[in-house]
PDB file of N, CA and C in Angstrom:
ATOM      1  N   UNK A   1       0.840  -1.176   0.000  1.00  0.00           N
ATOM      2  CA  UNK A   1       0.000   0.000   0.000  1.00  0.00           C
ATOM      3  C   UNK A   1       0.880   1.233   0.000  1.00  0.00           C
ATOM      4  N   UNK A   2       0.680   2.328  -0.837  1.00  0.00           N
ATOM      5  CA  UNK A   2       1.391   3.589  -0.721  1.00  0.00           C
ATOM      6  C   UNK A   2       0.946   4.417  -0.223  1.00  0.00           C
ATOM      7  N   UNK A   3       1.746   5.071   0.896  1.00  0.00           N
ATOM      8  CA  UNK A   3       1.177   5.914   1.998  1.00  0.00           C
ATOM      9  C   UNK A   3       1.954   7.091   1.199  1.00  0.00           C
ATOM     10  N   UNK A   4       2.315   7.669   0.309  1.00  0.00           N
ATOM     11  CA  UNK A   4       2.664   8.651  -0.347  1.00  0.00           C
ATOM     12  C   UNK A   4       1.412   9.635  -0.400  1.00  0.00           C
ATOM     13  N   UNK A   5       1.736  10.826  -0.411  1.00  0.00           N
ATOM     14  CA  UNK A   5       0.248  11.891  -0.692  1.00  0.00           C
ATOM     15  C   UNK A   5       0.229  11.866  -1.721  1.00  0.00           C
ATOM     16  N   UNK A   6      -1.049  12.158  -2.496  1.00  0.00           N
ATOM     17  CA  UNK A   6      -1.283  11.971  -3.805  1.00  0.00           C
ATOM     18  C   UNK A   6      -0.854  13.059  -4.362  1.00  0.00           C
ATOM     19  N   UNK A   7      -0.542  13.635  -5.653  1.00  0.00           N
ATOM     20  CA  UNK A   7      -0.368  14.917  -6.190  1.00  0.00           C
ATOM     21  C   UNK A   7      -1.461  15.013  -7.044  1.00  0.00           C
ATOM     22  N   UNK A   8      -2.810  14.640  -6.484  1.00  0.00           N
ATOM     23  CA  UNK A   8      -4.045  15.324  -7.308  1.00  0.00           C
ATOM     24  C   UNK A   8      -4.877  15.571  -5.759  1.00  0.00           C
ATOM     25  N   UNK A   9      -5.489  16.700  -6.099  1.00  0.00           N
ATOM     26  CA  UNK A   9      -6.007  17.854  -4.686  1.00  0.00           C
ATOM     27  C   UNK A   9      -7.261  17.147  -4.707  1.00  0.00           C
ATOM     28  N   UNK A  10      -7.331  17.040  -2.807  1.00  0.00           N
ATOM     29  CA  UNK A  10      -9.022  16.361  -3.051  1.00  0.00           C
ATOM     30  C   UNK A  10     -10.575  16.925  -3.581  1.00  0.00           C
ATOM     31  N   UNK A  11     -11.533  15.868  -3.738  1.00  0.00           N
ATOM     32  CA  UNK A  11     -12.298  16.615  -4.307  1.00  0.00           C
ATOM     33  C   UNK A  11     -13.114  17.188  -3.200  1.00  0.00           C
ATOM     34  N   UNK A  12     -13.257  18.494  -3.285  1.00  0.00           N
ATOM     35  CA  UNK A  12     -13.806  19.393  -2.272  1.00  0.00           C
ATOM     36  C   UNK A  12     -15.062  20.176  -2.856  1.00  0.00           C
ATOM     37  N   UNK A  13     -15.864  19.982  -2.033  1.00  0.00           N
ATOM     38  CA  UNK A  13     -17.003  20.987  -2.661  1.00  0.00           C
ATOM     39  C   UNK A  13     -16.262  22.510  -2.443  1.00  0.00           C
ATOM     40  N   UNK A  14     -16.621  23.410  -3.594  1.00  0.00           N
ATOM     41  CA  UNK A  14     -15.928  24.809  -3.179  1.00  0.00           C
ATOM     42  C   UNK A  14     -16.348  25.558  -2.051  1.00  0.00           C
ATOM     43  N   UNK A  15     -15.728  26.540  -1.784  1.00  0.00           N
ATOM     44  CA  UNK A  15     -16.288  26.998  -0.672  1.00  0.00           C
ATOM     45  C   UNK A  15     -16.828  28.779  -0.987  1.00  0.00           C
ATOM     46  N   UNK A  16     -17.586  28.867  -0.545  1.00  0.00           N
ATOM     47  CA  UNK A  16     -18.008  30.396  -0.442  1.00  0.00           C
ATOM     48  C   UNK A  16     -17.064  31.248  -0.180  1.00  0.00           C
ATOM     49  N   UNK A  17     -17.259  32.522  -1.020  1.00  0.00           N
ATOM     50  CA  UNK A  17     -16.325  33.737  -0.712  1.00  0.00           C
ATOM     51  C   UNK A  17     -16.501  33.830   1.202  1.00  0.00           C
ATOM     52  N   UNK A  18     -17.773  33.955   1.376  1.00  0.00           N
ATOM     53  CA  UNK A  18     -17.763  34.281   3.367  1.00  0.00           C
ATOM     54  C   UNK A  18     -17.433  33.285   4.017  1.00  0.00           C
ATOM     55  N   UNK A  19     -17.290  31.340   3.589  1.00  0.00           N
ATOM     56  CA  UNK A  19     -17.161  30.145   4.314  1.00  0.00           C
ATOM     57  C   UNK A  19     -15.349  30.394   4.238  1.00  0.00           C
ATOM     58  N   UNK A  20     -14.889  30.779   3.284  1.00  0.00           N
ATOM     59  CA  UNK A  20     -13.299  30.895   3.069  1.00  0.00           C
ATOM     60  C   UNK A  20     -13.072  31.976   3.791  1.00  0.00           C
ATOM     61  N   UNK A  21     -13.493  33.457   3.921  1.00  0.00           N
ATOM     62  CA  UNK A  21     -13.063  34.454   4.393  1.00  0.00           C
ATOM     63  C   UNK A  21     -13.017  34.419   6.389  1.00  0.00           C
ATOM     64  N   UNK A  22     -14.256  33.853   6.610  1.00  0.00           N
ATOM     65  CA  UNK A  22     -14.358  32.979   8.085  1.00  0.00           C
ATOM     66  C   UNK A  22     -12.905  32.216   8.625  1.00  0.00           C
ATOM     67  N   UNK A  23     -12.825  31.189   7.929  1.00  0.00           N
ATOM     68  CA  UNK A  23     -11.831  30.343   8.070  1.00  0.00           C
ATOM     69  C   UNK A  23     -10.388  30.682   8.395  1.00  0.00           C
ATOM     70  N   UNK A  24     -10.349  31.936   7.284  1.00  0.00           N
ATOM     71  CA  UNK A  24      -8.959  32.696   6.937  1.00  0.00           C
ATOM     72  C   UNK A  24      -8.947  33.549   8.458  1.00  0.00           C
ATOM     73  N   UNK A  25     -10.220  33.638   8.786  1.00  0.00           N
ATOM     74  CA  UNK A  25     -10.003  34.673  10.006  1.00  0.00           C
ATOM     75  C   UNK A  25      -9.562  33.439  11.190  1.00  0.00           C
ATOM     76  N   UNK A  26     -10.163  31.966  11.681  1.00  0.00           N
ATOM     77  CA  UNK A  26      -9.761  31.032  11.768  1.00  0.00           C
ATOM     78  C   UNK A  26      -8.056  30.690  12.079  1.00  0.00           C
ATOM     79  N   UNK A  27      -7.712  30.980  11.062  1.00  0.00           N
ATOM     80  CA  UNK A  27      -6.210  30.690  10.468  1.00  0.00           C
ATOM     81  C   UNK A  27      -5.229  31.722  11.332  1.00  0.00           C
ATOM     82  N   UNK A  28      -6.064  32.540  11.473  1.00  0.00           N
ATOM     83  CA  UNK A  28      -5.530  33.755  12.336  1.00  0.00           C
ATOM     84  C   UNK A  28      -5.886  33.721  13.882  1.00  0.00           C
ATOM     85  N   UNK A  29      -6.248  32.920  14.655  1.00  0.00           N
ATOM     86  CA  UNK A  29      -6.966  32.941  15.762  1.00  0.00           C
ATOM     87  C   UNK A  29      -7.612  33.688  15.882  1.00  0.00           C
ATOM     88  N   UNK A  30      -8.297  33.856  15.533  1.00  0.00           N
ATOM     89  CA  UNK A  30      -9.798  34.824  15.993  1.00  0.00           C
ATOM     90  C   UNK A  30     -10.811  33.508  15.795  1.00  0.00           C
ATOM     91  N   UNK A  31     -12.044  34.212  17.144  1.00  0.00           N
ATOM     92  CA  UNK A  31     -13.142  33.123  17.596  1.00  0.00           C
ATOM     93  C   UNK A  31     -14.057  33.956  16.917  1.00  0.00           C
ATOM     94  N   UNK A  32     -15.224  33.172  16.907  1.00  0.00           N
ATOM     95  CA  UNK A  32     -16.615  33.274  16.385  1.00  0.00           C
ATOM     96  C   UNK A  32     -16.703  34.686  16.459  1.00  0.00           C
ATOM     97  N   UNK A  33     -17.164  34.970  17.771  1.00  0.00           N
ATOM     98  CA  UNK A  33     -17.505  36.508  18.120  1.00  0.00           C
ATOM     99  C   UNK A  33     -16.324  37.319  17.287  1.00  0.00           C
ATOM    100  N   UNK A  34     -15.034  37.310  17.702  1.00  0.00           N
ATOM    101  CA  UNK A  34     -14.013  38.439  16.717  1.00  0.00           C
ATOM    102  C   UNK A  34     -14.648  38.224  15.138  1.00  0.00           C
ATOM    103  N   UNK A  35     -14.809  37.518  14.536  1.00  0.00           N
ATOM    104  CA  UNK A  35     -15.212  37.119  13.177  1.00  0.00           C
ATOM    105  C   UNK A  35     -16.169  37.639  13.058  1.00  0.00           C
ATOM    106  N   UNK A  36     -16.837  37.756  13.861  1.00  0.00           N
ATOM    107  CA  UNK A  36     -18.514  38.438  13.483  1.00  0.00           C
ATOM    108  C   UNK A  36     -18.134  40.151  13.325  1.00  0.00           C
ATOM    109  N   UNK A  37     -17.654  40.144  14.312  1.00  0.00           N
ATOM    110  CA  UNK A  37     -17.453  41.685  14.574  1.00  0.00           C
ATOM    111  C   UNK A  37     -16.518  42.120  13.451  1.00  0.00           C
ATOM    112  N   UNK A  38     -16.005  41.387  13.225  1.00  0.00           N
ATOM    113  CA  UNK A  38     -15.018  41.812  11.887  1.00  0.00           C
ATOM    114  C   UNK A  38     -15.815  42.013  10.534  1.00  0.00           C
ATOM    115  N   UNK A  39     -16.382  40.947  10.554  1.00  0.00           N
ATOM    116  CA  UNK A  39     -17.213  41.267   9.479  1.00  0.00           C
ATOM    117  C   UNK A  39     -18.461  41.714   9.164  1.00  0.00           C
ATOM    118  N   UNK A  40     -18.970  41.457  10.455  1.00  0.00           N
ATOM    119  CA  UNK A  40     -20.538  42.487  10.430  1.00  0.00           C
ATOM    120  C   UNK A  40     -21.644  41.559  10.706  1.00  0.00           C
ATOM    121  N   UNK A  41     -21.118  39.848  11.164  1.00  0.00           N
ATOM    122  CA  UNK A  41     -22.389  39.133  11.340  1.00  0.00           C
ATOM    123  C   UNK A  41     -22.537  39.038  12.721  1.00  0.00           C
ATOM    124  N   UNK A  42     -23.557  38.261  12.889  1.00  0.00           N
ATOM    125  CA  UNK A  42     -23.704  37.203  14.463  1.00  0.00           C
ATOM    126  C   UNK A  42     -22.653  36.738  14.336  1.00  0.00           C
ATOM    127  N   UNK A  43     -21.969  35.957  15.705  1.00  0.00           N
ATOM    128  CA  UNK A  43     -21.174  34.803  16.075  1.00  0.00           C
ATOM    129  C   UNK A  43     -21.907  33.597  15.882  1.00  0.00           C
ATOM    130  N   UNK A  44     -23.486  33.657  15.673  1.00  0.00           N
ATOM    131  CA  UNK A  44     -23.966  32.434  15.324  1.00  0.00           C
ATOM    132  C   UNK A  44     -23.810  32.005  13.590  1.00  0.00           C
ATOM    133  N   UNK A  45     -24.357  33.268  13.277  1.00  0.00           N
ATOM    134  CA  UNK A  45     -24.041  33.011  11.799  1.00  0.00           C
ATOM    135  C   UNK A  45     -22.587  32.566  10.999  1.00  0.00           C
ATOM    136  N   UNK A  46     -21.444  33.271  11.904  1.00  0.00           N
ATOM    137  CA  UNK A  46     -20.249  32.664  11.821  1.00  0.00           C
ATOM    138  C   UNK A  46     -20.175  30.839  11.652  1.00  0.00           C
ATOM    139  N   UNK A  47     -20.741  30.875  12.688  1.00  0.00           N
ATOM    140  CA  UNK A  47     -20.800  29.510  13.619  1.00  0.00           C
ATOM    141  C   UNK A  47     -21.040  28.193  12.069  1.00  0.00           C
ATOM    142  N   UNK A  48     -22.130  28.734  11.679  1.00  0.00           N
ATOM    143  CA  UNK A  48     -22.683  28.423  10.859  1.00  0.00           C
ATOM    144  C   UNK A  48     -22.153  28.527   9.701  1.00  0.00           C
ATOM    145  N   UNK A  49     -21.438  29.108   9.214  1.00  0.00           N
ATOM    146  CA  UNK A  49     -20.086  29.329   7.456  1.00  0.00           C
ATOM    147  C   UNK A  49     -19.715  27.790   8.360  1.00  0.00           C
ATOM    148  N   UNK A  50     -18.834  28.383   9.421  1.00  0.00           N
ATOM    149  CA  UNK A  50     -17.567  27.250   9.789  1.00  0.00           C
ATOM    150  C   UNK A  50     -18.040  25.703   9.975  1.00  0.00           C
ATOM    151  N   UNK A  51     -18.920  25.941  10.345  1.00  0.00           N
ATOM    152  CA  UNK A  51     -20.059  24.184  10.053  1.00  0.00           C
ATOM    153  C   UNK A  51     -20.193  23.744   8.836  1.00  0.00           C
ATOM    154  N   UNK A  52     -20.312  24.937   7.735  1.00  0.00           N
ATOM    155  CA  UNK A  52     -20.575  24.418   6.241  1.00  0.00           C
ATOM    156  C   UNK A  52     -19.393  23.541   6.252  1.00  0.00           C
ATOM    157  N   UNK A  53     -18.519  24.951   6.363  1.00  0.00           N
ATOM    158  CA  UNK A  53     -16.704  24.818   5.998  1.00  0.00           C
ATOM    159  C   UNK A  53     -16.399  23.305   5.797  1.00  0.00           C
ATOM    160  N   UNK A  54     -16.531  22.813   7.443  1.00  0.00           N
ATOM    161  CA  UNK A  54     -16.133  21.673   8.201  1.00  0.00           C
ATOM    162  C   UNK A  54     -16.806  20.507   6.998  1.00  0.00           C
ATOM    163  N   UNK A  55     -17.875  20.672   7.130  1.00  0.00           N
ATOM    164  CA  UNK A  55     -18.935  19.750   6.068  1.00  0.00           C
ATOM    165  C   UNK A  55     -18.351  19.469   4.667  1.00  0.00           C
ATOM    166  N   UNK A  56     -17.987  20.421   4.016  1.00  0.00           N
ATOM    167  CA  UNK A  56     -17.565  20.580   2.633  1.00  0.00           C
ATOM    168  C   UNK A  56     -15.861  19.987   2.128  1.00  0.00           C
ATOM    169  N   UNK A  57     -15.276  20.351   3.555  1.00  0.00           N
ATOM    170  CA  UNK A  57     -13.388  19.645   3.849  1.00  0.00           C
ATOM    171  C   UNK A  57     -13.663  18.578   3.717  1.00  0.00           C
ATOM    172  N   UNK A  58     -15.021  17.953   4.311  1.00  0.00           N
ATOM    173  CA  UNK A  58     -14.947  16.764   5.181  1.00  0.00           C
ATOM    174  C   UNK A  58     -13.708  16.688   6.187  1.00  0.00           C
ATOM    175  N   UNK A  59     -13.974  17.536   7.653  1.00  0.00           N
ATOM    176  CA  UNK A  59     -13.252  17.504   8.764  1.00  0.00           C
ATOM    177  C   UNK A  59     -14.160  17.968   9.833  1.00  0.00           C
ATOM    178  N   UNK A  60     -14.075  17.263  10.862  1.00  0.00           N
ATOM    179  CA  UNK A  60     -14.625  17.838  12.300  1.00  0.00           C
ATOM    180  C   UNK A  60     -14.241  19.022  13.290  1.00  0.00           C
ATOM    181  N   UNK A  61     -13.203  19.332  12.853  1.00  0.00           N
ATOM    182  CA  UNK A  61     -12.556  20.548  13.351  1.00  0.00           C
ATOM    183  C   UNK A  61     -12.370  21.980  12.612  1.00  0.00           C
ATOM    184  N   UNK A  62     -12.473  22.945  13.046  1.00  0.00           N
ATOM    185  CA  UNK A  62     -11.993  24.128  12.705  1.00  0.00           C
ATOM    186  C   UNK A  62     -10.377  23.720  12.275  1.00  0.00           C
ATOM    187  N   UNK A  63      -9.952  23.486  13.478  1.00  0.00           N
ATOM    188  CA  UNK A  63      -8.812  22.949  12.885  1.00  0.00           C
ATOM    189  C   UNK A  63      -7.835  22.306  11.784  1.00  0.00           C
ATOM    190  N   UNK A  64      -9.090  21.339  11.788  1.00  0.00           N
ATOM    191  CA  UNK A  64      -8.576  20.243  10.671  1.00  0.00           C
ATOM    192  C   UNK A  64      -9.236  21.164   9.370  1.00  0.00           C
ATOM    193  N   UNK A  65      -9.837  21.965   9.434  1.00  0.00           N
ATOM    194  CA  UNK A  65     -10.717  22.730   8.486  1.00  0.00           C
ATOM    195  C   UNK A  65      -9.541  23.688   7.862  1.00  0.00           C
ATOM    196  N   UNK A  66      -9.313  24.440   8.642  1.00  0.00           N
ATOM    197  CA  UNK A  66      -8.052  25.425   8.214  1.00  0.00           C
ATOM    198  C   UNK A  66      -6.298  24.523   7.982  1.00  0.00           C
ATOM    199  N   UNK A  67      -6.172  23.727   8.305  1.00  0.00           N
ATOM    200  CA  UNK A  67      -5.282  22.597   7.598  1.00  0.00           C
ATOM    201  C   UNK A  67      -5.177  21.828   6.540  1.00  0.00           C
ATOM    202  N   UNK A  68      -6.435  21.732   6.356  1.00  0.00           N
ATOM    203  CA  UNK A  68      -6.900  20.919   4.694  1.00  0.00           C
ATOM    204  C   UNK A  68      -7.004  22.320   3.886  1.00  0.00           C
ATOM    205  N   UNK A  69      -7.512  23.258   4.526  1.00  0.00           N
ATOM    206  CA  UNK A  69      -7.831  24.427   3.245  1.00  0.00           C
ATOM    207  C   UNK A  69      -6.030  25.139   3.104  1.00  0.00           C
ATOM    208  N   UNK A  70      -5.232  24.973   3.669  1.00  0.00           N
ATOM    209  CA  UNK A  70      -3.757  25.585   3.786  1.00  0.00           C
ATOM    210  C   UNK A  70      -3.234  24.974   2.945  1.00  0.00           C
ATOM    211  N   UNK A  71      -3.188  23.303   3.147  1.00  0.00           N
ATOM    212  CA  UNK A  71      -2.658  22.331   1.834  1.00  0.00           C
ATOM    213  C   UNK A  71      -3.083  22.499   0.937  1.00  0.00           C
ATOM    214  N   UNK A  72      -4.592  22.385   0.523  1.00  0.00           N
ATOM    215  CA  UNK A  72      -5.068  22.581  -0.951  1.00  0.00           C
ATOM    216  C   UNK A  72      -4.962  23.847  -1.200  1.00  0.00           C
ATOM    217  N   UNK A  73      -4.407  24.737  -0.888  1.00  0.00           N
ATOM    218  CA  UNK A  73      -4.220  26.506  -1.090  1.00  0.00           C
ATOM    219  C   UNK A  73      -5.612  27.106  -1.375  1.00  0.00           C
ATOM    220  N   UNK A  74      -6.610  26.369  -0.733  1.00  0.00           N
ATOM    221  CA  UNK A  74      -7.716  27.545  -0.448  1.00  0.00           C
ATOM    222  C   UNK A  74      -7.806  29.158   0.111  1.00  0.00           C
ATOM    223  N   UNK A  75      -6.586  28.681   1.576  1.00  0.00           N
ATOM    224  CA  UNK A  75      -6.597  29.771   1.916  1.00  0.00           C
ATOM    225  C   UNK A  75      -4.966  29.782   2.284  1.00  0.00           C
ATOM    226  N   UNK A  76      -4.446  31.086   2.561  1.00  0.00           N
ATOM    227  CA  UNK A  76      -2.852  31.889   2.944  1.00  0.00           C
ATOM    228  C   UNK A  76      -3.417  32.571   4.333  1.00  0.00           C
ATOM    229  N   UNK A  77      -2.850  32.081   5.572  1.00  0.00           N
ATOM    230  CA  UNK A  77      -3.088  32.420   6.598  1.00  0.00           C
ATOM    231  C   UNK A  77      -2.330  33.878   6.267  1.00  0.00           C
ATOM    232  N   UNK A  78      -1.454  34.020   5.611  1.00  0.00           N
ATOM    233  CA  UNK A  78       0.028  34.458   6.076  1.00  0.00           C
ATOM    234  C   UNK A  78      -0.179  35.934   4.835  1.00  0.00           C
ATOM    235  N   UNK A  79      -1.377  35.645   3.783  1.00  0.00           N
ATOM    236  CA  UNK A  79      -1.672  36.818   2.839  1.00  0.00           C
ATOM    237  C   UNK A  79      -2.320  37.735   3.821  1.00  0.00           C
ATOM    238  N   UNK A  80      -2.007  39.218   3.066  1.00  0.00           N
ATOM    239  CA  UNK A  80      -2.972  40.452   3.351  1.00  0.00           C
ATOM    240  C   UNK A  80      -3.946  40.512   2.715  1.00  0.00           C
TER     241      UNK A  80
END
């Protein structure tokens, strides 16, 4: 069996300009509430991108959410 990573990117449902822009905030430590306030929603509605997010990676974590989207270059923690 080859435990090599593949060099074809998984298949991911895309993600929304606001489910990616969430995340990126994510990537940056900022919580629900900072995210909202940053961008102008609820912390629930946040809540709710980052649930898609999670759904669409296929991952259970924020974490694992902003790790899969870093590898597949969804998102650049590290861009302005």
């Amino acid at each position: 069996m080859d435990c090599a990573p593949s060099s074809e990117p998984a298949p991911f449902t895309p993600l929304s300009a606001r489910e990616a822009e969430c995340l990126l905030w994510v990537s940056r430590g900022k919580s629900s509430v900072d995210i909202g306030q940053i961008v102008g929603l609820s912390h629930r509605t946040v809540d709710s991108y980052l649930e898609k997010t999670c759904a669409k990676l296929k991952v259970r974590t924020r974490i694992e959410a902003v790790a899969v989207a870093v590898r597949a270059g969804i998102i650049d923690p590290e861009d302005d």
